[in-house]
N, C-alpha and C. Protein backbone atom coordinates (compact mmCIF):
# COMPACT_ATOMS: atom_id res chain seq x y z
N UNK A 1 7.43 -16.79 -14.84
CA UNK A 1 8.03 -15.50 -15.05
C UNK A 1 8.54 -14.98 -13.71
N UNK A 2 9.89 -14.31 -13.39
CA UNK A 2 10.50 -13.90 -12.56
C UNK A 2 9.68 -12.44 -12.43
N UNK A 3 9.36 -12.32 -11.00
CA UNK A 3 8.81 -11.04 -10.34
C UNK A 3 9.87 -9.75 -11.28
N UNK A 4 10.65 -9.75 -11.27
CA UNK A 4 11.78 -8.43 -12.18
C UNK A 4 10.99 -8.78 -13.51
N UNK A 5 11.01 -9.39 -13.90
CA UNK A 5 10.57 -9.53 -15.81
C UNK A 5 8.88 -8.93 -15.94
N UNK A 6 8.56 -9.36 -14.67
CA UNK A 6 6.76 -8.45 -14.66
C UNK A 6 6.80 -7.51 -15.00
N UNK A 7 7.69 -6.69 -13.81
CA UNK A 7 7.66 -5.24 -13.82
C UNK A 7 8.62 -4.61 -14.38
N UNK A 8 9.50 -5.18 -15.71
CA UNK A 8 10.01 -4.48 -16.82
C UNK A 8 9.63 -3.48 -17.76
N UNK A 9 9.62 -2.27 -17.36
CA UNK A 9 8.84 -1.32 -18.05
C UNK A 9 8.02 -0.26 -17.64
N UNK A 10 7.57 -0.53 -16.36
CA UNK A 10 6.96 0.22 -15.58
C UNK A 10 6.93 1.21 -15.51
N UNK A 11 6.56 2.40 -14.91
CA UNK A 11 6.94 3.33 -14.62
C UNK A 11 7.20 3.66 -13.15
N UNK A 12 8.02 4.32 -12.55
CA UNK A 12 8.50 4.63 -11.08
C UNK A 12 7.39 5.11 -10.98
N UNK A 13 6.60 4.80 -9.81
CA UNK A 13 5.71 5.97 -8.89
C UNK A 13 6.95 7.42 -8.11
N UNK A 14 6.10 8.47 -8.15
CA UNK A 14 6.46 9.46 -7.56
C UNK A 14 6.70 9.10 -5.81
N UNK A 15 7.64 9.72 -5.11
CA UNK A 15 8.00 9.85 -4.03
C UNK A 15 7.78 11.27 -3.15
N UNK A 16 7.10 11.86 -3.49
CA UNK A 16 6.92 13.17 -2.57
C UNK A 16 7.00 13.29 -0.94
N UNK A 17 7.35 14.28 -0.37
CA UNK A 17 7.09 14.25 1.41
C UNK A 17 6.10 13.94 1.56
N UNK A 18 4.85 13.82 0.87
CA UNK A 18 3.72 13.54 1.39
C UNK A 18 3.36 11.98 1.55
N UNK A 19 4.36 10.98 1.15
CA UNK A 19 4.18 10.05 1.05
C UNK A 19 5.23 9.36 2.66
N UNK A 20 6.00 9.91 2.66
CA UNK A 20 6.43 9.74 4.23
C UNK A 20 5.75 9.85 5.36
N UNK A 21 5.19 11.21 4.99
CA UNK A 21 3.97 11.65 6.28
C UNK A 21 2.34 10.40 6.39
N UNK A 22 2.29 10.11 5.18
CA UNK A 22 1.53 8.99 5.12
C UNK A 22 1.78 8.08 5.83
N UNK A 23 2.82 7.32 5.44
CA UNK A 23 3.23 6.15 6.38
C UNK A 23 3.53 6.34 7.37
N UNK A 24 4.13 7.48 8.10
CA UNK A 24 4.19 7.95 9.36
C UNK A 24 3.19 7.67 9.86
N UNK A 25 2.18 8.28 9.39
CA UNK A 25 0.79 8.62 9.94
C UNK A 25 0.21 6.75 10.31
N UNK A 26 0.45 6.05 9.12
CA UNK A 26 -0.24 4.68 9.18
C UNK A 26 0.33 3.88 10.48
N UNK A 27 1.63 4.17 10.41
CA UNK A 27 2.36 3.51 11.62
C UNK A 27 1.64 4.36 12.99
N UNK A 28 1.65 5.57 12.84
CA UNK A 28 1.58 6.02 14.64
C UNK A 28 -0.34 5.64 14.98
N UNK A 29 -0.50 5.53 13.28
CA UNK A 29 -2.34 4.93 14.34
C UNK A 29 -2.41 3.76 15.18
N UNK A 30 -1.24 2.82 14.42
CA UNK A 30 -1.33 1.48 14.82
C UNK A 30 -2.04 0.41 13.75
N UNK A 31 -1.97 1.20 12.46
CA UNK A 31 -2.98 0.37 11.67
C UNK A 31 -1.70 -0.73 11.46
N UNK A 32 -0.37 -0.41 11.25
CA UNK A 32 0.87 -1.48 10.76
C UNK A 32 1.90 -1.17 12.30
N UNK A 33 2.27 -2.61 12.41
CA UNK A 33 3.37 -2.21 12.99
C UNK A 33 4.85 -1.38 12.77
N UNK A 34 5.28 -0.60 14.20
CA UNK A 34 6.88 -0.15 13.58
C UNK A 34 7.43 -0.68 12.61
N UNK A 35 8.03 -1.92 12.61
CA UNK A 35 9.06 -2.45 12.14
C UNK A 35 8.37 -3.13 10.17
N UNK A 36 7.13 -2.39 9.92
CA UNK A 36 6.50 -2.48 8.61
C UNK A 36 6.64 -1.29 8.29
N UNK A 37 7.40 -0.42 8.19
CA UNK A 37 7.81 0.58 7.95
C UNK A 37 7.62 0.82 6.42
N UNK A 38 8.75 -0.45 5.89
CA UNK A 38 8.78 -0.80 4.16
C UNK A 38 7.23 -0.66 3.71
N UNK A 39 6.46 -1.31 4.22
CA UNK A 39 5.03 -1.97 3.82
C UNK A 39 4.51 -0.81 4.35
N UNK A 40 4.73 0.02 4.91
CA UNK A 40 3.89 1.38 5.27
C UNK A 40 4.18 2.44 3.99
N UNK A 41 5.79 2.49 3.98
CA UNK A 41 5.82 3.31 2.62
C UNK A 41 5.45 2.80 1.40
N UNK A 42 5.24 1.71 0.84
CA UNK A 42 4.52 0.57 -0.10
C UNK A 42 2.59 1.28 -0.22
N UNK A 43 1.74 1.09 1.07
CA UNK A 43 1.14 1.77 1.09
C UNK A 43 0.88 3.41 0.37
N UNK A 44 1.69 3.71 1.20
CA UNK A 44 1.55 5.53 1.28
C UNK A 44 1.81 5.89 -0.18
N UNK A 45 2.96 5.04 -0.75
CA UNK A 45 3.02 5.12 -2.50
C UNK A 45 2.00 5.16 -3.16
N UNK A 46 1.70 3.95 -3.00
CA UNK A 46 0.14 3.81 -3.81
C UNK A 46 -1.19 4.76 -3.69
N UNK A 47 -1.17 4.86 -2.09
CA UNK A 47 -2.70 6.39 -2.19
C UNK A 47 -2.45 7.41 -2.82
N UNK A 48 -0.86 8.08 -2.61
CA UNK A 48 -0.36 9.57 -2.65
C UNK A 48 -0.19 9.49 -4.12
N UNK A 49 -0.02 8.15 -4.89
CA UNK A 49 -0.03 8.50 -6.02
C UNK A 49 -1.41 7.87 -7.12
N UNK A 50 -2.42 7.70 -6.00
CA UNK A 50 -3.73 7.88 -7.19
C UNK A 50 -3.75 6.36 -7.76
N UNK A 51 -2.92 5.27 -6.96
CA UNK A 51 -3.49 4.31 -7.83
C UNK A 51 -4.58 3.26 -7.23
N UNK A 52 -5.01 2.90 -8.21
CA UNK A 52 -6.27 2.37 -7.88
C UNK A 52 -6.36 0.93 -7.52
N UNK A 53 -5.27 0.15 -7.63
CA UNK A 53 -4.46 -1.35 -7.01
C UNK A 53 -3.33 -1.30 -6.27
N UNK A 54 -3.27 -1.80 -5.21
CA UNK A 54 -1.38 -2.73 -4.73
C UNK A 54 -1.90 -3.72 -4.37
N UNK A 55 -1.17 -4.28 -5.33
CA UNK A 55 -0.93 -5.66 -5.27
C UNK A 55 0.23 -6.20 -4.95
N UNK A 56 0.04 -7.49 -3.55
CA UNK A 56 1.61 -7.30 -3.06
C UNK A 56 1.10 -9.16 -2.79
N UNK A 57 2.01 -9.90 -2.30
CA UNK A 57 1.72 -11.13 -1.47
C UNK A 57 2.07 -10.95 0.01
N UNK A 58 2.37 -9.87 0.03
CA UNK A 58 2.53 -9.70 1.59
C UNK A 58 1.38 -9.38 2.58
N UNK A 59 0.87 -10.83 2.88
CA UNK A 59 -0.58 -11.10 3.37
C UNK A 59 -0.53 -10.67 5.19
N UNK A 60 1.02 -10.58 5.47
CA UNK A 60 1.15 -10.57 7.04
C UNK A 60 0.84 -8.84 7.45
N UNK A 61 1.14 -8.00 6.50
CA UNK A 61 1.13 -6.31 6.95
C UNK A 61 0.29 -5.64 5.61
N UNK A 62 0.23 -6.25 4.54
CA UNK A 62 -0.30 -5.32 3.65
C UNK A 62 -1.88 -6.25 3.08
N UNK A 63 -1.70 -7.17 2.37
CA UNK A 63 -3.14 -7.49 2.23
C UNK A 63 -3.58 -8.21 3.54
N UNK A 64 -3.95 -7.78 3.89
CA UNK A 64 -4.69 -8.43 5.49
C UNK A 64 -5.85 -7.86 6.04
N UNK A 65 -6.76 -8.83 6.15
CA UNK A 65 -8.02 -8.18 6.14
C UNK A 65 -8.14 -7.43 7.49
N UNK A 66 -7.78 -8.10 8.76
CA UNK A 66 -7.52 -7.04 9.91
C UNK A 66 -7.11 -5.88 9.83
N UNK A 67 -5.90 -5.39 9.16
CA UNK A 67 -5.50 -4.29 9.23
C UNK A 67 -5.64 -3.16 8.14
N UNK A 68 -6.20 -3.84 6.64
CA UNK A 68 -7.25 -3.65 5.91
C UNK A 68 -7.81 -1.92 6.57
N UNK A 69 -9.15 -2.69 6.78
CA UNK A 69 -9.97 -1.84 7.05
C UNK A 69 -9.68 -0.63 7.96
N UNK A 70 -8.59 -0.27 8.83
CA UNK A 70 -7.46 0.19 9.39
C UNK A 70 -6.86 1.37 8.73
N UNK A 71 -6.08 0.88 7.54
CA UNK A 71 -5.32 1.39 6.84
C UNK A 71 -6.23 2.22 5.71
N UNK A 72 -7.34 1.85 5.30
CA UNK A 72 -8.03 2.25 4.13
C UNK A 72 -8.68 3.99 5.20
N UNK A 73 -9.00 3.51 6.49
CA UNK A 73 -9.22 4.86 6.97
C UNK A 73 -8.70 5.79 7.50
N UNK A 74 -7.14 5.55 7.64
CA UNK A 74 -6.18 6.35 8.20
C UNK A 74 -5.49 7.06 6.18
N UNK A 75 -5.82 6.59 5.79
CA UNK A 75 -5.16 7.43 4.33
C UNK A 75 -6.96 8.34 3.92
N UNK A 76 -7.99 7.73 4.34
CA UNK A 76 -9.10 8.84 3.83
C UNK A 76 -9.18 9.87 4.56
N UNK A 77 -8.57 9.64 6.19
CA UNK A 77 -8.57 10.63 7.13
C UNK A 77 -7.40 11.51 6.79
N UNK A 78 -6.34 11.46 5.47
CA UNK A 78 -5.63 11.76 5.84
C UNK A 78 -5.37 12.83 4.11
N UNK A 79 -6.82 12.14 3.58
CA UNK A 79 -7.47 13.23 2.09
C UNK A 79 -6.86 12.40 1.07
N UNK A 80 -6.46 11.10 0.78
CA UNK A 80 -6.34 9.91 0.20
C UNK A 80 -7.21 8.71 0.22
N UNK A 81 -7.37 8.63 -1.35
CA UNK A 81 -8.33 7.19 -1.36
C UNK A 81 -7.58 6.00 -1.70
N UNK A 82 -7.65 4.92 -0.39
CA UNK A 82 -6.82 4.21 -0.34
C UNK A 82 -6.89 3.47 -1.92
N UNK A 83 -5.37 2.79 -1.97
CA UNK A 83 -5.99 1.63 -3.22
C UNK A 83 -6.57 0.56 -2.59
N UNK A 84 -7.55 -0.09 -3.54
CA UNK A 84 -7.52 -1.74 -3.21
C UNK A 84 -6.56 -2.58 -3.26
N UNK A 85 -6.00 -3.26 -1.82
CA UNK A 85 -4.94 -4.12 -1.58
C UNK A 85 -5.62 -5.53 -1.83
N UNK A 86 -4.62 -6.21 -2.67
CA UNK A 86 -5.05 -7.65 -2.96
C UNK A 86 -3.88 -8.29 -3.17
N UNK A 87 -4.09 -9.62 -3.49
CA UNK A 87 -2.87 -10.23 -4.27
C UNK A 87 -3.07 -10.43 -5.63
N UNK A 88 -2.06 -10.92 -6.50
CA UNK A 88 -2.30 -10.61 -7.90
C UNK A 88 -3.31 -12.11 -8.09
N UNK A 89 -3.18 -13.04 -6.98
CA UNK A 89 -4.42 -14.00 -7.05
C UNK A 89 -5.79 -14.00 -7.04
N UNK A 90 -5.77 -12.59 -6.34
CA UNK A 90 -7.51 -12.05 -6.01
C UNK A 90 -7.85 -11.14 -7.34
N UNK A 91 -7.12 -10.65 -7.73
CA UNK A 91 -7.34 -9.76 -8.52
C UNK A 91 -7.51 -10.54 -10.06
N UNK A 92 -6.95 -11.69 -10.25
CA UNK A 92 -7.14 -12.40 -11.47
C UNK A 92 -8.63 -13.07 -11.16
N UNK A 93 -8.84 -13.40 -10.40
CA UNK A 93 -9.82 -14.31 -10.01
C UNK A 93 -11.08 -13.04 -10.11
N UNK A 94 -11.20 -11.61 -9.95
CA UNK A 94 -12.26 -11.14 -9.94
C UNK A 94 -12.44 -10.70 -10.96
């Protein structure tokens, strides 16, 4: 199945300012680099909007256990509970 045919149906997550200031915030701790900007707002989507998974394969900036633990405390510091980041491999498997 083509990644588009998964997510046929979905619903858009919300975009609020508060989800900019998030990723702002994730980038200036240092939990992601600058230039993960995308993968910072990817993040900031998912806390600001309450969900309880992202699931991405992007193992280099978003599921990564280094920066992980990083990111999960710069969104609680920031009155967001991070989601659990996995891949959709970890997540079948648990």
């Amino acid at each position: 199945m083509r990644r588009i045919e998964a997510i046929t149906g979905l619903d858009e997550l919300d975009t609020p300012p508060e989800v900019r200031s998030l990723a702002l915030a994730l980038i200036k701790a240092g939990s992601l680099p600058e230039k993960a900007e995308l993968d910072a707002l990817h993040i900031a989507t998912a806390a600001v909007n309450g969900m309880d998974y992202l699931l991405t394969w992007n193992c280099k900036h978003i599921a990564n256990a280094v920066m992980r633990p990083k990111v999960e405390a710069v969104c609680r510091d920031h009155g967001y509970e991070p989601p659990i980041i996995c891949t959709p491999q970890e997540l079948m498997e648990g």
